[in-house]
C-alpha atoms as a PDB file:
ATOM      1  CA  UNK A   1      15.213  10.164  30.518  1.00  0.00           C
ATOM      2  CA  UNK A   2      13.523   6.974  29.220  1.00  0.00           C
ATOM      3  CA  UNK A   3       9.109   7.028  29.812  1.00  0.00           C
ATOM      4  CA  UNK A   4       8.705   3.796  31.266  1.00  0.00           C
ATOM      5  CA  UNK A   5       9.992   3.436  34.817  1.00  0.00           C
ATOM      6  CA  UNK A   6      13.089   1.081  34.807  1.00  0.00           C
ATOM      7  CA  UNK A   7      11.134  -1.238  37.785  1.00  0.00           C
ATOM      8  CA  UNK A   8       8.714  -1.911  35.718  1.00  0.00           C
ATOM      9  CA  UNK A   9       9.040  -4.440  32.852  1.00  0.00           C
ATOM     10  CA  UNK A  10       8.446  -3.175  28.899  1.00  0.00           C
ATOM     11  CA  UNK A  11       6.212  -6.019  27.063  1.00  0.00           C
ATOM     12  CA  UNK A  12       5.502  -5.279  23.569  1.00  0.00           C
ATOM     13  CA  UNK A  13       2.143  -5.930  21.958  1.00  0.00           C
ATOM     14  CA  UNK A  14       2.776  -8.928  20.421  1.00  0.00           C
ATOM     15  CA  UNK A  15       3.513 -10.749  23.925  1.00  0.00           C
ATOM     16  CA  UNK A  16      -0.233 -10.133  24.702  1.00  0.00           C
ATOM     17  CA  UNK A  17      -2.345 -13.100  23.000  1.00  0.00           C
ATOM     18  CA  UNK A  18      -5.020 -10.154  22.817  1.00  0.00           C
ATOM     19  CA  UNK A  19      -3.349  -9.050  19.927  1.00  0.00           C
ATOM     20  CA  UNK A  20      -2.914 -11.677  18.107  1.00  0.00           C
ATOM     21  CA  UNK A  21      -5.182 -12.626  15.299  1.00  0.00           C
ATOM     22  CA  UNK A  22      -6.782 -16.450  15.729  1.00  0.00           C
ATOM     23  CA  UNK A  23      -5.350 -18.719  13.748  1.00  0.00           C
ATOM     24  CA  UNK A  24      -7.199 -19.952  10.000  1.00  0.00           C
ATOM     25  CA  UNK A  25      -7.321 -23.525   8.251  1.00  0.00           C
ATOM     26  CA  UNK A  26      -6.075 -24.497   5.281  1.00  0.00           C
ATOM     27  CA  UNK A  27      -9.279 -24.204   3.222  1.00  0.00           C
ATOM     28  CA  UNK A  28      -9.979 -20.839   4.252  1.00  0.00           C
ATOM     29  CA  UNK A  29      -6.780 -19.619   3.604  1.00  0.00           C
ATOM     30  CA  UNK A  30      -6.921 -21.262  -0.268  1.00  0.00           C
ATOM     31  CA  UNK A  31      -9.951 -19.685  -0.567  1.00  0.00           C
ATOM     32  CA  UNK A  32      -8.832 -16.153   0.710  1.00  0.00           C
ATOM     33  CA  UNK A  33      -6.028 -16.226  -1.471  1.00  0.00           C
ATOM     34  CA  UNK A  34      -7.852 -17.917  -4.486  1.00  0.00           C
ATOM     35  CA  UNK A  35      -8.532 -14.092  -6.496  1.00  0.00           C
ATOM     36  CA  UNK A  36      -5.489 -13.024  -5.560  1.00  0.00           C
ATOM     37  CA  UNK A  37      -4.240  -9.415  -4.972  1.00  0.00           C
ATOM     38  CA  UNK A  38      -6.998  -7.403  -6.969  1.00  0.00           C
ATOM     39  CA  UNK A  39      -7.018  -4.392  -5.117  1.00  0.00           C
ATOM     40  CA  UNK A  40      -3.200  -3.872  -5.181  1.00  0.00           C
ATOM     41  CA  UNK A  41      -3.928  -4.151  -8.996  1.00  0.00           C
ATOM     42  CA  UNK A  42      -6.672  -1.913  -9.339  1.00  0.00           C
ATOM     43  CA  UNK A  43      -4.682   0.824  -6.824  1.00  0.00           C
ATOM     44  CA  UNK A  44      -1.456   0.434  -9.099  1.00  0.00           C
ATOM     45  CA  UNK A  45      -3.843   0.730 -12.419  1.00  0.00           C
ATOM     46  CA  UNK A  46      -5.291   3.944 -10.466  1.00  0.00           C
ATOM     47  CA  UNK A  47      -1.801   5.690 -10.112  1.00  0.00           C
ATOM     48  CA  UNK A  48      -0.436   4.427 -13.842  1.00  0.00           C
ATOM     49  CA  UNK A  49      -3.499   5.841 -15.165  1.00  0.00           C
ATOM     50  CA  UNK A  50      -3.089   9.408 -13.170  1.00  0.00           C
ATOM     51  CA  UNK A  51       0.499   8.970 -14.005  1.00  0.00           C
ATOM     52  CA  UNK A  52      -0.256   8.647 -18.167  1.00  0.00           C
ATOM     53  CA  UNK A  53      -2.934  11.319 -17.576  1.00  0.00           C
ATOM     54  CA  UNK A  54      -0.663  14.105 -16.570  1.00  0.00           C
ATOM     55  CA  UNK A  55       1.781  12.921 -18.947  1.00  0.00           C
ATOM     56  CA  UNK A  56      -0.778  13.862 -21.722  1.00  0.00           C
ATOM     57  CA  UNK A  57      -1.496  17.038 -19.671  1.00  0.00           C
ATOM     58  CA  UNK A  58       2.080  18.307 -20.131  1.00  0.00           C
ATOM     59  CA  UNK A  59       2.548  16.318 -23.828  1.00  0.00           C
ATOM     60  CA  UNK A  60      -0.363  18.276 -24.724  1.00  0.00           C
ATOM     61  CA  UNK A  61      -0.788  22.122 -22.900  1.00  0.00           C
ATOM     62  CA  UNK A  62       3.243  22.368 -22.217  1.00  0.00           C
ATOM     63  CA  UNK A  63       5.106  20.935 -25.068  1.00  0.00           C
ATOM     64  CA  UNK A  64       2.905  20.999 -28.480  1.00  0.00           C
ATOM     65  CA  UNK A  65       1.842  24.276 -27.903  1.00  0.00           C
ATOM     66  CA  UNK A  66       5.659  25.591 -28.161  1.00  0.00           C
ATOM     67  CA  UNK A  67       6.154  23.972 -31.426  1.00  0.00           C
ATOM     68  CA  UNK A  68       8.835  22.333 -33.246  1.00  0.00           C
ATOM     69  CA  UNK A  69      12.329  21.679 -31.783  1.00  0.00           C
ATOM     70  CA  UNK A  70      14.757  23.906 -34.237  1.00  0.00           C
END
């Protein structure tokens, strides 16, 4: 059985001006987009860097400690 009554008309959110986002000039979208994405690049250096941390982790307290290969 569908939620919305089928007399009544489904609008989705983005009909409603309310939620739409006013529109920017040209200047202040250069200068938005002037540093570029830093955060994306300092949330990807976060995860490489956990992701070469535990590497170490296991290079170092799961495989050294076992010794030689042979």
């Amino acid at each position: 059985m569908s939620p919305v009554p089928s007399h009544e008309p489904h609008h989705s959110a983005a009909h409603s001006t309310a939620n739409v986002a006013a529109p920017i000039g040209s200047d202040d979208a250069a200068r938005a987009l002037s540093r570029g994405p830093i955060g994306a690049f300092v949330v990807a250096g976060i995860a490489v860097g956990l992701i070469f941390l535990g590497w170490l982790c296991f290079y170092f307290l799961l495989f050294m400690p076992r010794g030689t290969i042979g």
